[in-house]
N, C-alpha and C. Protein backbone atom coordinates (compact mmCIF):
# COMPACT_ATOMS: atom_id res chain seq x y z
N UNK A 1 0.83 -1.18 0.00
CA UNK A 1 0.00 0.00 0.00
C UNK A 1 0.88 1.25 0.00
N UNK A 2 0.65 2.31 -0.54
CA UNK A 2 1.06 3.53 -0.26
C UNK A 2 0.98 4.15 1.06
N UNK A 3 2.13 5.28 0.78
CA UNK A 3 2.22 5.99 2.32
C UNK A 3 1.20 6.62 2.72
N UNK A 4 1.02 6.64 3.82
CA UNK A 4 0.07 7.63 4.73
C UNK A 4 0.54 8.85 4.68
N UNK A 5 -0.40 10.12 3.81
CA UNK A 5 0.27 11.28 4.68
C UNK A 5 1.18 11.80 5.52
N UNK A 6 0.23 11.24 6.92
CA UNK A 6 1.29 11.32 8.23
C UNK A 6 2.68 10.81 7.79
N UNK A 7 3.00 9.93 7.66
CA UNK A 7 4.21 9.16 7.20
C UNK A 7 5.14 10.10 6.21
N UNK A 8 4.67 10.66 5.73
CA UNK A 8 5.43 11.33 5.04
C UNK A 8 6.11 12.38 5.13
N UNK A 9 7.91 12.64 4.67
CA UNK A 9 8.08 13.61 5.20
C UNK A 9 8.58 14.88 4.48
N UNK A 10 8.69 16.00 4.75
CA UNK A 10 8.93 16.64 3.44
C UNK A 10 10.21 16.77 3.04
N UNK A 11 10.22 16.71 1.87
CA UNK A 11 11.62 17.27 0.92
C UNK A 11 12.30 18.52 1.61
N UNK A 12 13.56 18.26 1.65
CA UNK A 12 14.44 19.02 2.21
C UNK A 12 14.94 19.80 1.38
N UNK A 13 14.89 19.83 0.07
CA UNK A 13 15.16 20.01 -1.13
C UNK A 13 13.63 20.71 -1.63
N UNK A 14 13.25 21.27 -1.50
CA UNK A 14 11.88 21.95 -1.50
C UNK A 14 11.31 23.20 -0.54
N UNK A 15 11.77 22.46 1.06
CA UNK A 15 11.30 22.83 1.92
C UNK A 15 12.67 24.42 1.87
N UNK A 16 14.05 23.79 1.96
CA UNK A 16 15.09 24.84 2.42
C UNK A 16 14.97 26.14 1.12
N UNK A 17 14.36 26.06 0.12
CA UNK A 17 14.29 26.89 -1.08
C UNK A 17 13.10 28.01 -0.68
N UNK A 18 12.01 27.07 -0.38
CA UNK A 18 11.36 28.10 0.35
C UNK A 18 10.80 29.16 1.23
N UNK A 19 11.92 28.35 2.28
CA UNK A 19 11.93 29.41 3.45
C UNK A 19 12.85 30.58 2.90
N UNK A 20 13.89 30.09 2.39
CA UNK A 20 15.00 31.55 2.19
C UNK A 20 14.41 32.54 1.37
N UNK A 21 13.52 32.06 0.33
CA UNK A 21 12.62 32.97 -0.61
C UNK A 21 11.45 33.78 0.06
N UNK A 22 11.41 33.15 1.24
CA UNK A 22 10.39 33.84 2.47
C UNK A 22 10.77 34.36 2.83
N UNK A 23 12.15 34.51 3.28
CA UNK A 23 12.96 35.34 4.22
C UNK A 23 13.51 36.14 3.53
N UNK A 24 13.84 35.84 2.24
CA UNK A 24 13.90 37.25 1.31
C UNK A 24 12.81 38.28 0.95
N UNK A 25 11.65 37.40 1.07
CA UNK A 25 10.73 38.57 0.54
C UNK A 25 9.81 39.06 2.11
N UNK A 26 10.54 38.62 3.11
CA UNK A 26 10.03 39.58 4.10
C UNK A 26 11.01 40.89 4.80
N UNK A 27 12.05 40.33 3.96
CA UNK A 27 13.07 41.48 4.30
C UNK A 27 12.87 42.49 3.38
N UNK A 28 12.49 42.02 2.08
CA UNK A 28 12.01 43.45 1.63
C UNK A 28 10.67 44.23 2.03
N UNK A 29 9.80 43.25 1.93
CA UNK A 29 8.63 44.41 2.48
C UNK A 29 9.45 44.93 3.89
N UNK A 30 9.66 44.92 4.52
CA UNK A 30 10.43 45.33 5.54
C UNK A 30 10.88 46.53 5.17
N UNK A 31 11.68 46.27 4.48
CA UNK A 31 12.52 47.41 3.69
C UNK A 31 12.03 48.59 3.56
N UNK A 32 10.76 48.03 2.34
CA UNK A 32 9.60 48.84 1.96
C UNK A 32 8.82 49.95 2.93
N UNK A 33 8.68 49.12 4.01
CA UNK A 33 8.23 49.42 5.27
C UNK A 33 9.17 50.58 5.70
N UNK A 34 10.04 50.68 6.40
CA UNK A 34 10.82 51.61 6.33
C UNK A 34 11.27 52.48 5.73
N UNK A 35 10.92 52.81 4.55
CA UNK A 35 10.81 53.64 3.31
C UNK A 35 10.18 54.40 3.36
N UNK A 36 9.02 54.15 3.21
CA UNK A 36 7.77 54.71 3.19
C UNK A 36 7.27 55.60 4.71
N UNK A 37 6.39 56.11 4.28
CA UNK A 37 5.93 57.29 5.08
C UNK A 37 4.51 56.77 5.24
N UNK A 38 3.68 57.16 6.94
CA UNK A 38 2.72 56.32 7.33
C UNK A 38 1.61 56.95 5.84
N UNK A 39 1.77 57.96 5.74
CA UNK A 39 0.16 58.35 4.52
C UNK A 39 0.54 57.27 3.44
N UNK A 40 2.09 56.70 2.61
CA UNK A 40 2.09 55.85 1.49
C UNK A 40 1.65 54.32 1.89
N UNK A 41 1.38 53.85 3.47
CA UNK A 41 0.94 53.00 3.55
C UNK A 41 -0.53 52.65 3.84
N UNK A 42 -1.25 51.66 3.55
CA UNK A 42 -2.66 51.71 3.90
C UNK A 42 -2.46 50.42 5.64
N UNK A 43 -3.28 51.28 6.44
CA UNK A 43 -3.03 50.22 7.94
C UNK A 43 -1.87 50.67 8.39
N UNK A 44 -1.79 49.95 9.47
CA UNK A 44 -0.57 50.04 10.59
C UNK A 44 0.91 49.78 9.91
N UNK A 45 2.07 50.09 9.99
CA UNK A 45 3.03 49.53 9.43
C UNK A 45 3.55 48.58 10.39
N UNK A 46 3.16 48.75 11.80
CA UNK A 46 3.32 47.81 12.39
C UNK A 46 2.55 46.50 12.47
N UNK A 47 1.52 46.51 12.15
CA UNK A 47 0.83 45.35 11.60
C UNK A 47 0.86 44.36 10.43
N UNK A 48 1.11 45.64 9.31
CA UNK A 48 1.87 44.87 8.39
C UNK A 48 2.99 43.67 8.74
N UNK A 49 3.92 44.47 9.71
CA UNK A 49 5.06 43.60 9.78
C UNK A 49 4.93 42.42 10.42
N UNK A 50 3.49 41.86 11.67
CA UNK A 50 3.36 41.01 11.50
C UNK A 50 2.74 40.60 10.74
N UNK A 51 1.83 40.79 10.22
CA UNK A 51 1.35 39.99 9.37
C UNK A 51 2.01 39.72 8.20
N UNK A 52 3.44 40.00 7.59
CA UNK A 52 4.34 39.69 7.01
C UNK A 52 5.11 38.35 7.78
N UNK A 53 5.33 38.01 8.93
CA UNK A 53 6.00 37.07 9.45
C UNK A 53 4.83 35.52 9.80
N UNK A 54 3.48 36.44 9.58
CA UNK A 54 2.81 35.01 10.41
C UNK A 54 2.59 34.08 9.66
N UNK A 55 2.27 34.67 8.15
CA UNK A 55 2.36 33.28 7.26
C UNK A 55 3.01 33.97 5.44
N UNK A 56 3.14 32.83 4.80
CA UNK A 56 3.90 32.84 3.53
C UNK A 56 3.12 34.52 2.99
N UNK A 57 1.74 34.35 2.99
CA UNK A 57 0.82 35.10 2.15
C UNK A 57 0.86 36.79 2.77
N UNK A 58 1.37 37.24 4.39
CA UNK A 58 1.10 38.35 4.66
C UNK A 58 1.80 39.22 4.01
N UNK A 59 3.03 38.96 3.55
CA UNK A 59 4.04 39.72 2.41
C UNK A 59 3.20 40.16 1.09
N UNK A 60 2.89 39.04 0.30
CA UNK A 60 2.13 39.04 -0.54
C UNK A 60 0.89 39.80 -0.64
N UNK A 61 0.31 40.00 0.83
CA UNK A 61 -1.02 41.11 0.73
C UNK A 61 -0.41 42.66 1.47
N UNK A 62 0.57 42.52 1.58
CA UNK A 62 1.24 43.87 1.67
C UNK A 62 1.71 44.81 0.34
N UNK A 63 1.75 44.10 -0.58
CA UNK A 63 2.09 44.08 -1.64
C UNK A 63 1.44 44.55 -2.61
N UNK A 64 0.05 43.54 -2.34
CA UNK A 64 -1.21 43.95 -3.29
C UNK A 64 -1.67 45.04 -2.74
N UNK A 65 -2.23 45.06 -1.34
CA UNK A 65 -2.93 46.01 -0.72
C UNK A 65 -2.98 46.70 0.02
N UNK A 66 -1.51 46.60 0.90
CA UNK A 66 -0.78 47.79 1.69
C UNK A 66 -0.08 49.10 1.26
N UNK A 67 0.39 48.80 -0.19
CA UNK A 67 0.87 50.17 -0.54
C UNK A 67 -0.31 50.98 -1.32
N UNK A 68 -0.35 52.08 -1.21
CA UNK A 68 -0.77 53.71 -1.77
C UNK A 68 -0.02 53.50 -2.82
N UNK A 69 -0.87 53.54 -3.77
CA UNK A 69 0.01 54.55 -5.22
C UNK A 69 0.27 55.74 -5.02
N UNK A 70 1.59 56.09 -5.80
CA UNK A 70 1.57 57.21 -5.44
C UNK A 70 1.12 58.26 -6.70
């Protein structure tokens, strides 16, 4: 029979690619963050920043929908 889910474990070779690409792209919104001035951001910039660390996607909606055009 095939593996169980549970049983399974993840690629290390998958897994280590993605965190650093996480950790790159939370250092830039970061960045970003610090750049910017509270009127170019929409919300807290301190909120942003967690919600940049709590999961893959909070970067990603900082992105779409935290910055002000200018």
């Amino acid at each position: 029979m095939g593996e169980l889910a549970k049983d399974r474990k993840p690629d290390k070779r998958v897994i280590v690619p993605v965190l650093i690409i996480d950790a790159i792209v939370i250092a830039l919104t970061w960045r970003d963050l610090n750049r910017r001035t509270d009127a170019q951001v929409r919300g807290s910039k301190p909120l942003w920043r967690i919600a940049s660390v709590l999961n893959m996607g909070g970067s990603g909606a900082y992105w779409a929908f935290g910055r002000k055009r200018a």
